[in-house]
PDB file of N, CA and C in Angstrom:
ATOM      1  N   UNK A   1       0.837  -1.176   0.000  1.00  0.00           N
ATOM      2  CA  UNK A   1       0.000   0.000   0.000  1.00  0.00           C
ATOM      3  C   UNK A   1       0.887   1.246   0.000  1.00  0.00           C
ATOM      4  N   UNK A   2       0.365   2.346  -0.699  1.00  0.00           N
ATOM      5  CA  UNK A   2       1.302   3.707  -0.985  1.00  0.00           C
ATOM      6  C   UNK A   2       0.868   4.185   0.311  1.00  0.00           C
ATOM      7  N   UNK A   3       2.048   5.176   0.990  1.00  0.00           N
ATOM      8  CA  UNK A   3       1.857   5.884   1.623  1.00  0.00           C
ATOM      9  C   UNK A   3       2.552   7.173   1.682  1.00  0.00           C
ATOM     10  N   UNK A   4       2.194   8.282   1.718  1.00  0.00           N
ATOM     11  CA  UNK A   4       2.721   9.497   1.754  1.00  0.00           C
ATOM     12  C   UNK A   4       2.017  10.355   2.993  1.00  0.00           C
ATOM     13  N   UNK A   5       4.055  11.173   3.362  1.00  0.00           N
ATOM     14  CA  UNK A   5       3.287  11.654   5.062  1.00  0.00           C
ATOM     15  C   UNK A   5       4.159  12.821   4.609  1.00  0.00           C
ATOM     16  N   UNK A   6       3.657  14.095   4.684  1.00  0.00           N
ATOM     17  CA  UNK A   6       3.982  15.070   4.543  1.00  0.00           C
ATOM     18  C   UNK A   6       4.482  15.619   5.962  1.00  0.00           C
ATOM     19  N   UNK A   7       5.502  16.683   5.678  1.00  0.00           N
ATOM     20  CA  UNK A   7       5.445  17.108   7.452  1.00  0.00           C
ATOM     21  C   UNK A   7       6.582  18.831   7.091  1.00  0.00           C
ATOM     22  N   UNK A   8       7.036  19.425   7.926  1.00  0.00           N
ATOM     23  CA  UNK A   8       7.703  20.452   7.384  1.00  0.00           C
ATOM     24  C   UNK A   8       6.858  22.200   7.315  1.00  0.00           C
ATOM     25  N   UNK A   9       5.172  22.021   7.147  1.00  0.00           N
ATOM     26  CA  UNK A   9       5.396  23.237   7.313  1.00  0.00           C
ATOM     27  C   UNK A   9       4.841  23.930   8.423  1.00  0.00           C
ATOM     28  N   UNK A  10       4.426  25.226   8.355  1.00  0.00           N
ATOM     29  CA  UNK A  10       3.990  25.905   9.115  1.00  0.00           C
ATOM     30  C   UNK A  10       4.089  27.803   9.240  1.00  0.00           C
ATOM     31  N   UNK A  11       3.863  28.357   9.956  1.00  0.00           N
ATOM     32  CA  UNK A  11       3.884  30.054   9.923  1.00  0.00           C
ATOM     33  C   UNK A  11       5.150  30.406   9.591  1.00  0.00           C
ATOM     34  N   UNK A  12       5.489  31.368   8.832  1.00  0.00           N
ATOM     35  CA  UNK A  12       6.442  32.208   8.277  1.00  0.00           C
ATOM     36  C   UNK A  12       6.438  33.493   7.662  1.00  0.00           C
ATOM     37  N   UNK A  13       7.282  34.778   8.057  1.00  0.00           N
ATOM     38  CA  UNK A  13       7.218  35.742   7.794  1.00  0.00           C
ATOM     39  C   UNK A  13       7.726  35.960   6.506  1.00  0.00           C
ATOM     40  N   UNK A  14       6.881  36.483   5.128  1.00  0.00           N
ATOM     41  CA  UNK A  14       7.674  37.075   4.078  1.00  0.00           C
ATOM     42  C   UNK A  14       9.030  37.158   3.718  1.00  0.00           C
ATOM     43  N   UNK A  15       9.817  36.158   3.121  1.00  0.00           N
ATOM     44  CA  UNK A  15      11.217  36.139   2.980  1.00  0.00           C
ATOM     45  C   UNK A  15      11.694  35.631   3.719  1.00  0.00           C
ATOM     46  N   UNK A  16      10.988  34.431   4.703  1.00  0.00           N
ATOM     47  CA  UNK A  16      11.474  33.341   5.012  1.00  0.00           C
ATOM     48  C   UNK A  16      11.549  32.251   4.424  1.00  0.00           C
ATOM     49  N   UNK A  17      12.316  31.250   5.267  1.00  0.00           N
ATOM     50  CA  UNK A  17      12.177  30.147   4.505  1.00  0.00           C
ATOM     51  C   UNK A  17      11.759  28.598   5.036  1.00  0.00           C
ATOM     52  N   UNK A  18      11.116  27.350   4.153  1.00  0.00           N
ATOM     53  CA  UNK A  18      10.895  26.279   5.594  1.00  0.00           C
ATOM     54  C   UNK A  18      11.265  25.274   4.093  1.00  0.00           C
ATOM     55  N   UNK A  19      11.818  24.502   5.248  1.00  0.00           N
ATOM     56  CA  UNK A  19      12.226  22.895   4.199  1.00  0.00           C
ATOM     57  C   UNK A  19      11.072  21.652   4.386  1.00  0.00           C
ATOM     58  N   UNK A  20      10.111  21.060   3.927  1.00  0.00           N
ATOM     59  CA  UNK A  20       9.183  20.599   3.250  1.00  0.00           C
ATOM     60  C   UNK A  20       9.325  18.725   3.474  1.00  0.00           C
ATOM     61  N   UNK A  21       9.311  18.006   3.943  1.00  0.00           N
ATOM     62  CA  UNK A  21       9.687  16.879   3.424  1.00  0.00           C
ATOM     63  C   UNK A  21       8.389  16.033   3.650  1.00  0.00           C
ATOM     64  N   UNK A  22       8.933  14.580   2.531  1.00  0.00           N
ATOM     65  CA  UNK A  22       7.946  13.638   2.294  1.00  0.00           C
ATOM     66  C   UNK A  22       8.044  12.293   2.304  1.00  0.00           C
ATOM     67  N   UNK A  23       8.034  11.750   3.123  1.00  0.00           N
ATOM     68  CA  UNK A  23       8.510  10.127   3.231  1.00  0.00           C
ATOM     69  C   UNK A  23       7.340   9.299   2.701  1.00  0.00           C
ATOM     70  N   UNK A  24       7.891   8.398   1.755  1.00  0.00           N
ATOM     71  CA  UNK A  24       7.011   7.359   0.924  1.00  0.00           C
ATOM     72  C   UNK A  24       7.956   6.166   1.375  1.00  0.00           C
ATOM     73  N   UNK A  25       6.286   5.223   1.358  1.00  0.00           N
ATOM     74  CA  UNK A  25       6.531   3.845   1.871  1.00  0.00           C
ATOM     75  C   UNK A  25       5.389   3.337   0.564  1.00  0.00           C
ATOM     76  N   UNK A  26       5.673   1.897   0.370  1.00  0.00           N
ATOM     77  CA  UNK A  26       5.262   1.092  -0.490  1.00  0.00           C
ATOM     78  C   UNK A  26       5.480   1.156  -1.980  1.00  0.00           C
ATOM     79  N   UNK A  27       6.408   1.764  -2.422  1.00  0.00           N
ATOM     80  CA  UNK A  27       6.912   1.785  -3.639  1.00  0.00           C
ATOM     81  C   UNK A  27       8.282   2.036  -3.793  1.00  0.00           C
ATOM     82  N   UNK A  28       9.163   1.171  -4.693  1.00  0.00           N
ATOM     83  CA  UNK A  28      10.507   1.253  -4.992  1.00  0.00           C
ATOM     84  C   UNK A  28      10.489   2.650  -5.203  1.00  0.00           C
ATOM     85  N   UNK A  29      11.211   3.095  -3.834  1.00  0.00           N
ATOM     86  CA  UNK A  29      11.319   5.195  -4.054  1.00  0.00           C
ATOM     87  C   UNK A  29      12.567   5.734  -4.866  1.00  0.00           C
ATOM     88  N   UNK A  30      13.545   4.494  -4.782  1.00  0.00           N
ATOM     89  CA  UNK A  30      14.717   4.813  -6.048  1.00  0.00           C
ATOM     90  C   UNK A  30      14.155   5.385  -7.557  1.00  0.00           C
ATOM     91  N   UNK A  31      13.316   4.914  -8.541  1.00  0.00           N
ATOM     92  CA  UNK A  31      12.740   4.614  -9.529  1.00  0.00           C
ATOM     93  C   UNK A  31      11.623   5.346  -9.392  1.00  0.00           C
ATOM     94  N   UNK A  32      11.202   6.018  -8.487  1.00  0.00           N
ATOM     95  CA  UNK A  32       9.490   6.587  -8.659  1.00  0.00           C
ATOM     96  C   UNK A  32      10.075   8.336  -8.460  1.00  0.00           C
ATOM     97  N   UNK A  33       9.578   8.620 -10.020  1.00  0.00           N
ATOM     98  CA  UNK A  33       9.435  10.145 -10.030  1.00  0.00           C
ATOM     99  C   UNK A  33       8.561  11.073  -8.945  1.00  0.00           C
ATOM    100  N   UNK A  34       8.661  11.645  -8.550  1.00  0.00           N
ATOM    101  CA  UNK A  34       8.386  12.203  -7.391  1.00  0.00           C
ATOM    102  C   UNK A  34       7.646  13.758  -7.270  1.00  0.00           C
ATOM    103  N   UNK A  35       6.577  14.582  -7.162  1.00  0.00           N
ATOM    104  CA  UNK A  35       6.095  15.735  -7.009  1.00  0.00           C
ATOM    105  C   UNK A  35       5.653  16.694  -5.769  1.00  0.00           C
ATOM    106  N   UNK A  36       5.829  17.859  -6.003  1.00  0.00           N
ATOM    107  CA  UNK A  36       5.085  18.577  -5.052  1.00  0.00           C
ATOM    108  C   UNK A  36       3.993  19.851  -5.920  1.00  0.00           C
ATOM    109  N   UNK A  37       2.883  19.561  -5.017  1.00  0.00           N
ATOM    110  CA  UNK A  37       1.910  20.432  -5.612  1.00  0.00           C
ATOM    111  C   UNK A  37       1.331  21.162  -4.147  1.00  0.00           C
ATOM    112  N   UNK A  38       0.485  22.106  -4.399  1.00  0.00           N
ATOM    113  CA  UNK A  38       0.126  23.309  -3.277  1.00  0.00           C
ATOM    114  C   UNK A  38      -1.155  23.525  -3.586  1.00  0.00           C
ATOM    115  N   UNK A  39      -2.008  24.177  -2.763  1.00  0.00           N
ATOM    116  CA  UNK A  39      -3.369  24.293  -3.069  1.00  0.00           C
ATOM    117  C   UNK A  39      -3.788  25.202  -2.320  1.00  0.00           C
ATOM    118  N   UNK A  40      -3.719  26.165  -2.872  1.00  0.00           N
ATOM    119  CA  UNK A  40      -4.371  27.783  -2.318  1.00  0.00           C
ATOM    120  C   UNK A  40      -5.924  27.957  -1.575  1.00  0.00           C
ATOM    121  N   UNK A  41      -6.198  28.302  -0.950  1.00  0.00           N
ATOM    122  CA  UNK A  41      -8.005  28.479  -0.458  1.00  0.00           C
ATOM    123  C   UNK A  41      -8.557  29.174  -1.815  1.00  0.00           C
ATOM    124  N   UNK A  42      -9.587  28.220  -1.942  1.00  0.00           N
ATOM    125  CA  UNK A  42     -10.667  28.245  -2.984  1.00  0.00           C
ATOM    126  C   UNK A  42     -10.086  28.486  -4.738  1.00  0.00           C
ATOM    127  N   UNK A  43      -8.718  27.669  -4.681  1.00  0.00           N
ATOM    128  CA  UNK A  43      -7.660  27.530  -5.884  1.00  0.00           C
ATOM    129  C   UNK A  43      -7.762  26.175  -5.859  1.00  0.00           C
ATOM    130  N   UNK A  44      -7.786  25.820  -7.333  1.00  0.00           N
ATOM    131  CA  UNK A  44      -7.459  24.054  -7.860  1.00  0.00           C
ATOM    132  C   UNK A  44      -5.755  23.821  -7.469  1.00  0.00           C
ATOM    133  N   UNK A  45      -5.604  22.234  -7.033  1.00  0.00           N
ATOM    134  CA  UNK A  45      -4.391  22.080  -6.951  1.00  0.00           C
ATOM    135  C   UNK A  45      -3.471  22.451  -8.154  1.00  0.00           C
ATOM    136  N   UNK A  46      -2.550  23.121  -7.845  1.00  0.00           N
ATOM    137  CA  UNK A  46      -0.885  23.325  -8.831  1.00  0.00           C
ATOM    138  C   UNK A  46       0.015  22.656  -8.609  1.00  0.00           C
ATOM    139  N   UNK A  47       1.036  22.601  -9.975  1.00  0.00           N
ATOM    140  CA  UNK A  47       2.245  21.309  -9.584  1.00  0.00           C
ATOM    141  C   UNK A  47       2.984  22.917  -9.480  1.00  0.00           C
ATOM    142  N   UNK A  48       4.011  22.286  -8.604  1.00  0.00           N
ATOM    143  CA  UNK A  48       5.177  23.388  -7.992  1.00  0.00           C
ATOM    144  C   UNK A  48       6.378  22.691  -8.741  1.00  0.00           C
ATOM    145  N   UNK A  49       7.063  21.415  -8.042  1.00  0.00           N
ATOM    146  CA  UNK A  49       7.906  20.757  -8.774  1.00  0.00           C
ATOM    147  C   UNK A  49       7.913  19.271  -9.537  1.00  0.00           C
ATOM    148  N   UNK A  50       9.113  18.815 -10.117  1.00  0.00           N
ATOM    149  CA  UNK A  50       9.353  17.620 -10.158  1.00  0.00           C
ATOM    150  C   UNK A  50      10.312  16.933  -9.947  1.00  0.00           C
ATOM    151  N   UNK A  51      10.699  16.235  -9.805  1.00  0.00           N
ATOM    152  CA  UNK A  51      12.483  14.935  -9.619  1.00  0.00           C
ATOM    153  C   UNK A  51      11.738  13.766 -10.109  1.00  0.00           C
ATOM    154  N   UNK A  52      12.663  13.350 -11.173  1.00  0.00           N
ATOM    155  CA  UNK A  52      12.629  12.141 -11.555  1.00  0.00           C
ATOM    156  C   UNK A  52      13.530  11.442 -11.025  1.00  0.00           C
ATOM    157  N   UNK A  53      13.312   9.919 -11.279  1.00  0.00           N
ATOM    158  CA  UNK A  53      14.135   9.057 -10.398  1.00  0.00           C
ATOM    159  C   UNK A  53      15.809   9.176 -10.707  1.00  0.00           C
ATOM    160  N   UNK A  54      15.900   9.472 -11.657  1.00  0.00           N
ATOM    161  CA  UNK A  54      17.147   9.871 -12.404  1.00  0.00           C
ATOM    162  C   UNK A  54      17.817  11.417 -11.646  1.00  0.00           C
ATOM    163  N   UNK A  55      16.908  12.277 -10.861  1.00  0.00           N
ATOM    164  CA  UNK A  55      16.963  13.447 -10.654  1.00  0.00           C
ATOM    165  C   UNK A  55      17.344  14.796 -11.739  1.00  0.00           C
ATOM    166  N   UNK A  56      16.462  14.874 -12.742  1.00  0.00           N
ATOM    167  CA  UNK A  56      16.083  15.833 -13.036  1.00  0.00           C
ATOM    168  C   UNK A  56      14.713  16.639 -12.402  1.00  0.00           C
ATOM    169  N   UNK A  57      14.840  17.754 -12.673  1.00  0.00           N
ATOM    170  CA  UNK A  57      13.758  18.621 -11.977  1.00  0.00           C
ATOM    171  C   UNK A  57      13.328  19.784 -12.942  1.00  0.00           C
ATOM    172  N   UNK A  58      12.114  19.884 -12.297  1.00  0.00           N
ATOM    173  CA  UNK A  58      11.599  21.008 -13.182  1.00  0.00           C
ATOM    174  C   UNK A  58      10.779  21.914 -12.452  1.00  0.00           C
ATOM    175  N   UNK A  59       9.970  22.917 -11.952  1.00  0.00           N
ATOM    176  CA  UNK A  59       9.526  23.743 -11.716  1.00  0.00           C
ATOM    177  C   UNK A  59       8.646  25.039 -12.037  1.00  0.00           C
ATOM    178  N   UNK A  60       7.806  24.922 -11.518  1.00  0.00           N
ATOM    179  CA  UNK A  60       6.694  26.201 -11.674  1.00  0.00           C
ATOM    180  C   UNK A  60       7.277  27.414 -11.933  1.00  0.00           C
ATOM    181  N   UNK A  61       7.235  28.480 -13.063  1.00  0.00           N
ATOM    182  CA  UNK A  61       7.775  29.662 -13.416  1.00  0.00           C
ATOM    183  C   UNK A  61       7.292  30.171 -11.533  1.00  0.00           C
ATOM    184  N   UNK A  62       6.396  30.075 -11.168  1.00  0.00           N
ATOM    185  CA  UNK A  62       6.491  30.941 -10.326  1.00  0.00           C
ATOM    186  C   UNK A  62       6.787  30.782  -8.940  1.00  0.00           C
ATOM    187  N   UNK A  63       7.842  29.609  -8.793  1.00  0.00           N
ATOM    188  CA  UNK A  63       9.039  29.287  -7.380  1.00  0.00           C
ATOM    189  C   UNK A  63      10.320  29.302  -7.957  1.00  0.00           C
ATOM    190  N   UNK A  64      10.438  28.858  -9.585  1.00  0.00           N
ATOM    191  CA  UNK A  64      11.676  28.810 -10.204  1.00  0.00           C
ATOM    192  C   UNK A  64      12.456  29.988  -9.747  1.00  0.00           C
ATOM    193  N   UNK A  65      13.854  29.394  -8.921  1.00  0.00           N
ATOM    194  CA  UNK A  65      14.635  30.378  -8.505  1.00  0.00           C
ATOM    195  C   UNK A  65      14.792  30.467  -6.930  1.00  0.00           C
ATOM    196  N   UNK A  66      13.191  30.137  -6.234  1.00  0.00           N
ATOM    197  CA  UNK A  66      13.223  30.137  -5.016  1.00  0.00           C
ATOM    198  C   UNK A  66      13.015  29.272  -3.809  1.00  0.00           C
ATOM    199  N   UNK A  67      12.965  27.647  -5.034  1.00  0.00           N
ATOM    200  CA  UNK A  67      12.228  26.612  -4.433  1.00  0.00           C
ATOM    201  C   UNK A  67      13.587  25.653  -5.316  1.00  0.00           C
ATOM    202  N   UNK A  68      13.370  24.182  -4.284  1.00  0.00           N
ATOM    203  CA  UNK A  68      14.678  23.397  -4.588  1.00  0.00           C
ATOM    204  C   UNK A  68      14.039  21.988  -4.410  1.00  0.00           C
ATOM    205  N   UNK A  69      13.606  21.526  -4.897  1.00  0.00           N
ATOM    206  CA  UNK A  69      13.162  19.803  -5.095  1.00  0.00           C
ATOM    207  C   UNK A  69      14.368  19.321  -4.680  1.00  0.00           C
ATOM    208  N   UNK A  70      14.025  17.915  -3.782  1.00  0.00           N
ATOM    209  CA  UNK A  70      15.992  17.135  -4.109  1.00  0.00           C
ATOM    210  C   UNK A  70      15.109  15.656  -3.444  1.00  0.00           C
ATOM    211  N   UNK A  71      16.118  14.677  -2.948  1.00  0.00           N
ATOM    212  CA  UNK A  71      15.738  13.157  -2.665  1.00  0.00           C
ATOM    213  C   UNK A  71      16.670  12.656  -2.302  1.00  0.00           C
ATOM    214  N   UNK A  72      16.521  11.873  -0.767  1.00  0.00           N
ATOM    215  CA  UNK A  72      17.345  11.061  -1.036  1.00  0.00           C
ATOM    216  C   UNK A  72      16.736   9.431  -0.699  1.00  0.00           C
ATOM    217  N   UNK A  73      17.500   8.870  -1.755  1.00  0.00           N
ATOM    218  CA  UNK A  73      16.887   7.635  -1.775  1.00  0.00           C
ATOM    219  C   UNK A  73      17.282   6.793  -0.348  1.00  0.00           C
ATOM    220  N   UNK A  74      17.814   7.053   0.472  1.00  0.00           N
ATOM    221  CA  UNK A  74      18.301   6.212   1.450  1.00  0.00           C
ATOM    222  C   UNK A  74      17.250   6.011   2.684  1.00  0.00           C
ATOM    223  N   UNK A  75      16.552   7.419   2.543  1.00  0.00           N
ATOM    224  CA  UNK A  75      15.390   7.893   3.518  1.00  0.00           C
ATOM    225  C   UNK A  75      13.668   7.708   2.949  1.00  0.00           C
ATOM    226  N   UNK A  76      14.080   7.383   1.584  1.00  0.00           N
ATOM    227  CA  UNK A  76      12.917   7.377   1.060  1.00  0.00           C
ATOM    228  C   UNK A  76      12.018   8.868   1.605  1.00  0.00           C
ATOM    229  N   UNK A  77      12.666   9.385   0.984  1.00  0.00           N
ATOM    230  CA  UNK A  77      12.121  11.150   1.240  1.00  0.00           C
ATOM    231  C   UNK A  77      12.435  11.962   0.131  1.00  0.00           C
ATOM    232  N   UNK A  78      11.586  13.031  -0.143  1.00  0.00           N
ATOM    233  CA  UNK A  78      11.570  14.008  -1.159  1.00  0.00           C
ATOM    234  C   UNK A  78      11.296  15.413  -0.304  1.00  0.00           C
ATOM    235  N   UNK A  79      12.268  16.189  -0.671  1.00  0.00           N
ATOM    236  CA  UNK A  79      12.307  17.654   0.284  1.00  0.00           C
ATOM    237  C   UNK A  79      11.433  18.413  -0.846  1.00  0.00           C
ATOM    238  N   UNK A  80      11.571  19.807  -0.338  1.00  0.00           N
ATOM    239  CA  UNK A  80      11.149  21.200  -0.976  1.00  0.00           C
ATOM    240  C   UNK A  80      11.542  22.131  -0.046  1.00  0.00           C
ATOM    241  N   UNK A  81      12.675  22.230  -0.870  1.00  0.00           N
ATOM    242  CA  UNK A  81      12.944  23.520   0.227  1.00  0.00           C
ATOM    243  C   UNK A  81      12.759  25.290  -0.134  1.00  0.00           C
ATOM    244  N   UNK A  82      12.068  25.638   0.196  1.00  0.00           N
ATOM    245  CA  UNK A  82      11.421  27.280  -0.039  1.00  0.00           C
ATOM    246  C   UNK A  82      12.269  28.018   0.714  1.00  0.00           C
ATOM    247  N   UNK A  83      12.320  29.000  -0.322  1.00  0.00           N
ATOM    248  CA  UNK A  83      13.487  30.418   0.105  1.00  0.00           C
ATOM    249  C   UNK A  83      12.574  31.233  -0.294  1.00  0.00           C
ATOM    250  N   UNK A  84      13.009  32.058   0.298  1.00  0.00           N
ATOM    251  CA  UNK A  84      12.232  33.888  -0.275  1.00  0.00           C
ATOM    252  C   UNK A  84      10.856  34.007  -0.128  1.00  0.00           C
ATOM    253  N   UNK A  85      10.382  33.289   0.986  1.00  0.00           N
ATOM    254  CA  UNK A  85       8.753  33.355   0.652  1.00  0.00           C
ATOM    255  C   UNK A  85       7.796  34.355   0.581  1.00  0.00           C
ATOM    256  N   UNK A  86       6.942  34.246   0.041  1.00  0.00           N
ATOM    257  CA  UNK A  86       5.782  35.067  -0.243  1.00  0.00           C
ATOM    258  C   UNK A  86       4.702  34.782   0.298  1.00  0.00           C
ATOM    259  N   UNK A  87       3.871  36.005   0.376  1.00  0.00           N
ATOM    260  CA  UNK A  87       2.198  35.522   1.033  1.00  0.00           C
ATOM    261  C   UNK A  87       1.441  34.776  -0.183  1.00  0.00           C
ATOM    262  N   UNK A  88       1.953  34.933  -1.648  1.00  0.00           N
ATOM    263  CA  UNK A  88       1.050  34.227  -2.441  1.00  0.00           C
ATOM    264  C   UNK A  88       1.404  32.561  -2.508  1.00  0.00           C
ATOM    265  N   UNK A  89       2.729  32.047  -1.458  1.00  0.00           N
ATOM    266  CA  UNK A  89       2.883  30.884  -1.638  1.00  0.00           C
ATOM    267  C   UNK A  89       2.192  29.938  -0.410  1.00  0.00           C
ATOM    268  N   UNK A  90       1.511  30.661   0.024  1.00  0.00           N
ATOM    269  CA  UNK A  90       0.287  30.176   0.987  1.00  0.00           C
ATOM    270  C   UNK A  90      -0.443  29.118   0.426  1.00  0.00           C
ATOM    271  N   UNK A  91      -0.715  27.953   1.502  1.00  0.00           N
ATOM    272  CA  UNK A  91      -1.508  26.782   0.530  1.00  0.00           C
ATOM    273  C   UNK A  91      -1.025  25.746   1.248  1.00  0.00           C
ATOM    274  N   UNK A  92      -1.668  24.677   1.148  1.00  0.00           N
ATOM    275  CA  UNK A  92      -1.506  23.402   1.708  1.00  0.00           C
ATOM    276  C   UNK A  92      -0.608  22.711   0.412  1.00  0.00           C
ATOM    277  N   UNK A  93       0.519  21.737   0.758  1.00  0.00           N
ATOM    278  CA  UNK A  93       1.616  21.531  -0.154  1.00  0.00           C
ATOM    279  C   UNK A  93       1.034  20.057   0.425  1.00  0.00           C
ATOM    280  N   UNK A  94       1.653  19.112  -1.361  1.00  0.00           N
ATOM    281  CA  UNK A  94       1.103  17.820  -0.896  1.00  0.00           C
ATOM    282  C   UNK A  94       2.209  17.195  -1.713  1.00  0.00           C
ATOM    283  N   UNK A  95       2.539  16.060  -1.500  1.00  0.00           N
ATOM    284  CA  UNK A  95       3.516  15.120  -2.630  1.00  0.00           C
ATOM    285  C   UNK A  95       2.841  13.824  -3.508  1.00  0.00           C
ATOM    286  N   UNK A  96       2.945  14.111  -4.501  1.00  0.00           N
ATOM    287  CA  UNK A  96       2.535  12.989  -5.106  1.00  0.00           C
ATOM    288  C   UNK A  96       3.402  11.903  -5.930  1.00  0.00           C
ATOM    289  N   UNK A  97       3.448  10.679  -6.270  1.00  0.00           N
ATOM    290  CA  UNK A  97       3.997   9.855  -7.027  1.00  0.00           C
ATOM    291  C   UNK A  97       3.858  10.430  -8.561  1.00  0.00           C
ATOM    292  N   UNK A  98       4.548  10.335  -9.302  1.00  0.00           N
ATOM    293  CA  UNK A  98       4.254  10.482 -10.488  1.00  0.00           C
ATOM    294  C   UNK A  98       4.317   9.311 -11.445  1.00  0.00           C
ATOM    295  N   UNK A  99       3.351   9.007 -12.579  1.00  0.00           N
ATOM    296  CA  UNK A  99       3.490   8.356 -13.668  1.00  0.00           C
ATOM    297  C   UNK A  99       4.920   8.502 -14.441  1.00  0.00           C
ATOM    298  N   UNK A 100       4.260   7.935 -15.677  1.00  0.00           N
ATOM    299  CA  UNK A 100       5.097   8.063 -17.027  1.00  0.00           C
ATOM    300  C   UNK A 100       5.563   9.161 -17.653  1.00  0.00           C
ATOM    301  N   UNK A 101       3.824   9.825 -17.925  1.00  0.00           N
ATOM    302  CA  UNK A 101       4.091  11.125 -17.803  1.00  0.00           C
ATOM    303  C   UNK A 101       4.386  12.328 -17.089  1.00  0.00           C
ATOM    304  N   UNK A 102       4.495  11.934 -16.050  1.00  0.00           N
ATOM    305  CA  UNK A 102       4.778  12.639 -14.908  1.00  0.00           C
ATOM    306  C   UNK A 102       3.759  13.254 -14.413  1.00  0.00           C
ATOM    307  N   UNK A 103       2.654  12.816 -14.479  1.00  0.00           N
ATOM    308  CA  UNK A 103       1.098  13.129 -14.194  1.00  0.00           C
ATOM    309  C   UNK A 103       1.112  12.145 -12.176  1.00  0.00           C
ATOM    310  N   UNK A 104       0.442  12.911 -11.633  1.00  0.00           N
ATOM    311  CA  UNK A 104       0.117  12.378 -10.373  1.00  0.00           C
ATOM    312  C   UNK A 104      -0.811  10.770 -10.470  1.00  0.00           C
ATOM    313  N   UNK A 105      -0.117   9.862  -9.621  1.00  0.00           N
ATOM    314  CA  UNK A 105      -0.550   8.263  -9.735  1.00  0.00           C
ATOM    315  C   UNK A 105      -1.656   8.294  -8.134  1.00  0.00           C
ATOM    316  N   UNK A 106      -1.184   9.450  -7.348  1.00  0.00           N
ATOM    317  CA  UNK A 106      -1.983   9.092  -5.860  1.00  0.00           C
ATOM    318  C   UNK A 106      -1.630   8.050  -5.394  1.00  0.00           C
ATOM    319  N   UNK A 107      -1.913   7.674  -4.525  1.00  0.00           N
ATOM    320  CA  UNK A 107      -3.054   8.505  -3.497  1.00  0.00           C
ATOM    321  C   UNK A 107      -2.109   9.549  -2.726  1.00  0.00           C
ATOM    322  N   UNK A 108      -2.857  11.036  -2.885  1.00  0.00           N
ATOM    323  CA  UNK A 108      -2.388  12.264  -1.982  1.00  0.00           C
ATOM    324  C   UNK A 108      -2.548  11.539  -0.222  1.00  0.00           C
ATOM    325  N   UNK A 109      -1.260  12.311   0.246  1.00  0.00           N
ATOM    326  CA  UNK A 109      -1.275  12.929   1.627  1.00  0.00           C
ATOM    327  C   UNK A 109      -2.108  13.198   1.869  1.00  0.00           C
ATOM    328  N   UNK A 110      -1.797  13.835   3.449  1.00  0.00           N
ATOM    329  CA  UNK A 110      -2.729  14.963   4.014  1.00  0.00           C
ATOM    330  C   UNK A 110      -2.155  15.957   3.546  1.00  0.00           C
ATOM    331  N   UNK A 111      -1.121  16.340   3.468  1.00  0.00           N
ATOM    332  CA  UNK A 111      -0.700  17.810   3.344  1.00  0.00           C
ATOM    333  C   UNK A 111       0.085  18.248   4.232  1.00  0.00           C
ATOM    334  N   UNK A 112       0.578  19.512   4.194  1.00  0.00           N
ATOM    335  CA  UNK A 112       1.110  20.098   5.358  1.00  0.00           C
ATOM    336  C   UNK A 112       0.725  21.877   4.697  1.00  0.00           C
ATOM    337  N   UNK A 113       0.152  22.321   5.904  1.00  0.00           N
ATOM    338  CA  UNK A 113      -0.062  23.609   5.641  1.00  0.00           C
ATOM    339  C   UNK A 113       1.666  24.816   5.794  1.00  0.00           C
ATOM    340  N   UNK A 114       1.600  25.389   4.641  1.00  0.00           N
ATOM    341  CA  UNK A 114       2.690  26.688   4.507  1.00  0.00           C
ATOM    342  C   UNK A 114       1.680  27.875   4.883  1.00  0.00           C
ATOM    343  N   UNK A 115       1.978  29.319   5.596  1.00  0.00           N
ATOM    344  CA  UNK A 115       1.439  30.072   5.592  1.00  0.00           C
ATOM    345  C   UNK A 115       2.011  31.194   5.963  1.00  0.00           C
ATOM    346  N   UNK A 116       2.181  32.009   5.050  1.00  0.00           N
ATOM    347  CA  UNK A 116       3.027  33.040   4.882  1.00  0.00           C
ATOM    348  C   UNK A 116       2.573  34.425   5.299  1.00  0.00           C
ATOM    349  N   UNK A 117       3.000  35.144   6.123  1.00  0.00           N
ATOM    350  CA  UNK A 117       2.449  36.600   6.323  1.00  0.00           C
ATOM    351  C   UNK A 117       3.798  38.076   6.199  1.00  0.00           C
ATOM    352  N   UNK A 118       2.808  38.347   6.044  1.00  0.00           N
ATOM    353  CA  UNK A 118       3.115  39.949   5.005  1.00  0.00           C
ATOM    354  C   UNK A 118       3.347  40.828   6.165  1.00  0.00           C
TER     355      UNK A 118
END
């Protein structure tokens, strides 16, 4: 059975920063591309990043620069680490498995709430 446990965030002042992590159990985590997405109040979920098992990454134009995907396979964990924050990066952050296409496979977390003030 998949499991994903989010943990990492919480209150932060504008141009702070908090590191994000995600421990998965029940899937070879070497080999499984890996995501983080966020979900604003009364906003559809957004993908923020990606790492493939290979570790490439990719990123949302709008953390690119201030946000850092990474993994290590030993912990079976996937970070996010946020710099420079903003009040618009407010939102519950979740990790998901990714497919082939790098499309979310689920089952989501709970989440962990980020919440940023101005």
């Amino acid at each position: 059975q998949v499991q994903l446990v989010e943990s990492g965030g919480g209150l932060v002042q504008a141009g702070g920063s908090l590191r994000l992590s995600c421990v998965a159990s029940g899937i070879i985590f070497r080999i499984a591309a890996m995501g983080w997405y966020r979900q604003a109040p009364g906003k559809q979920r957004a993908l923020v990043a990606t790492i493939t098992g290979a570790g490439s990454t990719n990123y949302a134009d709008s953390v690119k620069g201030r946000f850092t995907i990474s993994r290590d396979n030993a912990k079976n964990t996937v970070y996010l680490q946020m710099n420079s924050l903003k009040p618009e990066d407010t939102a519950v952050y979740y990790c998901a498995v990714l497919g082939s296409l790098l499309t979310p496979l689920g089952p989501w977390g709970q989440g962990t709430l980020v919440a940023v003030s101005s």
